[in-house]
Protein backbone atom coordinates (compact mmCIF):
# COMPACT_ATOMS: atom_id res chain seq x y z
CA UNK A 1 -140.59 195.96 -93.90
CA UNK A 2 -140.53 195.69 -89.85
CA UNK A 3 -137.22 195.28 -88.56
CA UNK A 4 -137.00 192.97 -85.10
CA UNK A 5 -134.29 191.70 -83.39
CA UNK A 6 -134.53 188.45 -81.01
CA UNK A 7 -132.37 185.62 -79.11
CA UNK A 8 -134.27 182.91 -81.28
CA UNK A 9 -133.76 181.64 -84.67
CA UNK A 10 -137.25 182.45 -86.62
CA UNK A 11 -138.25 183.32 -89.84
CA UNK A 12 -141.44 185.93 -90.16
CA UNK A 13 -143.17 186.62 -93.21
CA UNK A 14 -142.62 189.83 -94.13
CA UNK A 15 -139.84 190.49 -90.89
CA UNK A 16 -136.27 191.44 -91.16
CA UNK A 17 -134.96 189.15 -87.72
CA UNK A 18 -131.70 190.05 -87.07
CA UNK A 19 -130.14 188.39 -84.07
CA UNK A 20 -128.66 190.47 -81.38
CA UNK A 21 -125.26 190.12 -82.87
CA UNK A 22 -126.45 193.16 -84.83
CA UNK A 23 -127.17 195.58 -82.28
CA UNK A 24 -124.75 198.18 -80.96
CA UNK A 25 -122.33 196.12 -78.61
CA UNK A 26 -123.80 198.08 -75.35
CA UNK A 27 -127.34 196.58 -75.77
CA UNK A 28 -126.03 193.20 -76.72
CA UNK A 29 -124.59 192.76 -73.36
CA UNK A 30 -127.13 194.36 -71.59
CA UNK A 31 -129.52 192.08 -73.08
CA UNK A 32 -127.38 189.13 -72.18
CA UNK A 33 -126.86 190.44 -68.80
CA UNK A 34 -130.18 190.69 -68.14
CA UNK A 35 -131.27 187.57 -69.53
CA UNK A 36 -128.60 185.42 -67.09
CA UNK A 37 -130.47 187.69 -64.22
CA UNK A 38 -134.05 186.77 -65.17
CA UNK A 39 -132.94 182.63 -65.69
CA UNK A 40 -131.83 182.90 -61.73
CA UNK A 41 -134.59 185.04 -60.67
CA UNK A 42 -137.36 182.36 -61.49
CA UNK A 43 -140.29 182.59 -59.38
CA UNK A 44 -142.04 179.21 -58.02
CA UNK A 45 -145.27 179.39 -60.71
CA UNK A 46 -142.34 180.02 -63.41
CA UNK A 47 -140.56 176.52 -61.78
CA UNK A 48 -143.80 174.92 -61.71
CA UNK A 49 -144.15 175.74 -65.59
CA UNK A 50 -140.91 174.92 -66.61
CA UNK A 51 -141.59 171.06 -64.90
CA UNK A 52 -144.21 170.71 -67.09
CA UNK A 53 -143.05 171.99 -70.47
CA UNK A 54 -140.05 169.85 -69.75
CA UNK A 55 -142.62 166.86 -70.48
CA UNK A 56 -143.50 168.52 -73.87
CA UNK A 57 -141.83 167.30 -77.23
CA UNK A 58 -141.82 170.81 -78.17
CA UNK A 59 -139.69 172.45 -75.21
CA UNK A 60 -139.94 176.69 -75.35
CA UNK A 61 -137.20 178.73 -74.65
CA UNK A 62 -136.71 180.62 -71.70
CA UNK A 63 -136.40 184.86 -71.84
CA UNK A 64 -136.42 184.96 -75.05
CA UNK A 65 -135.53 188.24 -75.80
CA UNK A 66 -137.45 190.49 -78.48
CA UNK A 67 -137.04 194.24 -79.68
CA UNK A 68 -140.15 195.22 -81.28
CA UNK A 69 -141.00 198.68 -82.45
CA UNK A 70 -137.45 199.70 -80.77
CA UNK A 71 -139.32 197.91 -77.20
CA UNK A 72 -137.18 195.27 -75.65
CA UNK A 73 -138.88 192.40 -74.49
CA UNK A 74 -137.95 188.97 -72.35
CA UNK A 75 -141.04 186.18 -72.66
CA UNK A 76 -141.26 183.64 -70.04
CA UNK A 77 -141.76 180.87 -72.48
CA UNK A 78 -141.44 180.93 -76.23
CA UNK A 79 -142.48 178.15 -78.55
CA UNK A 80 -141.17 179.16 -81.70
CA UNK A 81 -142.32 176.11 -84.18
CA UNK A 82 -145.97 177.63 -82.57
CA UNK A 83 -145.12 181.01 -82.46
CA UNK A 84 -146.99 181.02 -79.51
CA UNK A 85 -145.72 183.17 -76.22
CA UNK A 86 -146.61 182.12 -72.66
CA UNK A 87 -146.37 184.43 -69.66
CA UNK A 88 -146.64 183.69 -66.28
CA UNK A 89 -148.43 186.96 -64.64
CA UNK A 90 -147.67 187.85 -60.73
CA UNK A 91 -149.87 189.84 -59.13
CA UNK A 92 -147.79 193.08 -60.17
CA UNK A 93 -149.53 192.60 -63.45
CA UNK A 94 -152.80 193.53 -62.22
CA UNK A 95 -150.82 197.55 -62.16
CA UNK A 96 -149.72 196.65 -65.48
CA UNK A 97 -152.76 196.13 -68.13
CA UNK A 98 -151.51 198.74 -70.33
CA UNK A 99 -147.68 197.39 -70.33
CA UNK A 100 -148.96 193.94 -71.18
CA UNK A 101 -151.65 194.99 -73.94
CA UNK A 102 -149.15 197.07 -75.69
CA UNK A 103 -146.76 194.30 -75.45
CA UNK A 104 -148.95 191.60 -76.45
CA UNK A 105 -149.65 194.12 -79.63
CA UNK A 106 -146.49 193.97 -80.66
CA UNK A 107 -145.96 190.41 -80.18
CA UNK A 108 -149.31 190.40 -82.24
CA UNK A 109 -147.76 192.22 -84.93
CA UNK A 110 -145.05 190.07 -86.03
CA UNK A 111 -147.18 186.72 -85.85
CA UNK A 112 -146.24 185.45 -81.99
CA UNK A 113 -149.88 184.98 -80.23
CA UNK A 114 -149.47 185.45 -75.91
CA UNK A 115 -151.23 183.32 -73.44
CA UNK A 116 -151.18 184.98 -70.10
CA UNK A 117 -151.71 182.71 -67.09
CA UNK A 118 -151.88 183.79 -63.77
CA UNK A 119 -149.97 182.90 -60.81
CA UNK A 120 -153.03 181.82 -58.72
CA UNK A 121 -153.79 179.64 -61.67
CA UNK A 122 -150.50 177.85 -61.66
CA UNK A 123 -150.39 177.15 -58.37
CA UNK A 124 -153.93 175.71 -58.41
CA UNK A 125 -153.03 173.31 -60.79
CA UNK A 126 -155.01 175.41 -63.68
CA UNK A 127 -151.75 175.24 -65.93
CA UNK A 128 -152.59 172.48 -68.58
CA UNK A 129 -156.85 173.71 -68.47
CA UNK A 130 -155.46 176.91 -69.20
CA UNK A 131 -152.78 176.27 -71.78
CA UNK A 132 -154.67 173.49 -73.36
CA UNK A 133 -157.54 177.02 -74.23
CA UNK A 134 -154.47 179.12 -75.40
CA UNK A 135 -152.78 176.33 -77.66
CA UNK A 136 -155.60 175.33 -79.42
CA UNK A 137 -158.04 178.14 -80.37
C-alpha cells in the first residue's frame, strides 16, 4: 500500500494518508514554514484565482501540502471533495515540463487529477473557459 502524507483531511482508496503530525518534527516545521511563506508570496494570477473560487460553494485549499513517492509538494488550489488540483503556471514553468509531468504523475497516482492554467490565461480572463474544460471532462 502507498504511503502519503498531506495538510488535508482525505481518504484514498487503497492510500495510507497520514497527516504531517507523523513526520519527523524537522520536516513538519519546514513544511509549515514554507507553507506561511508561499500564502504571503501570492502572485497577482494566484489573487485573481483565489477571487473567484471565493464565489464557489466548494472553496479549495490553499498550498496544500503533499509528499508523494518521498516528493514534497505545495498545490495552488486543492479541491478535495473533487480531488481535483489546480495550478496556476508562471512563465518559469515553460523551463519546467519535466518537474510538472512528474508531479502531475504522482498526483495522478493517488487519484488527485491537475489542471494547469497559465498566467497569460488568467489575466485574460480565460480562468472560468479554462476551468470549466478541467472540471468537467
Amino acid at each position: 500500500m502507498r504511503k502519503i502524507y498531506t495538510t488535508e483531511n482525505v481518504r484514498i482508496e487503497g492510500v495510507e494518508v497520514n497527516g504531517i503530525d507523523k513526520l519527523p518534527l524537522k520536516e513538519r516545521k519546514w513544511v509549515v514554514e514554507t507553507r506561511k511563506v508561499l500564502l504571503r508570496r501570492v502572485t497577482l494570477p494566484e489573487k485573481v484565482t483565489a477571487r473567484m473560487f471565493g464565489k464557489f460553494e466548494d472553496k479549495p485549499v490553499r498550498q496544500a501540502y503533499f509528499k508523494i513517492r518521498g516528493r514534497s509538494y505545495f498545490l495552488d488550489f486543492f479541491f478535495p471533495t473533487r480531488m481535483i488540483a489546480v495550478e496556476i503556471d508562471g512563465s518559469v514553468h515553460r523551463f519546467k515540463k519535466e518537474h510538472d509531468k512528474k508531479r502531475d504523475i504522482d498526483f495522478r497516482s493517488i487519484g488527485i487529477r491537475t489542471i494547469r492554467i497559465k498566467n497569460k490565461d488568467v489575466m485574460c480572463g480565460k480562468l472560468y473557459e479554462k476551468l470549466s474544460k478541467g472540471f468537467y471532462r
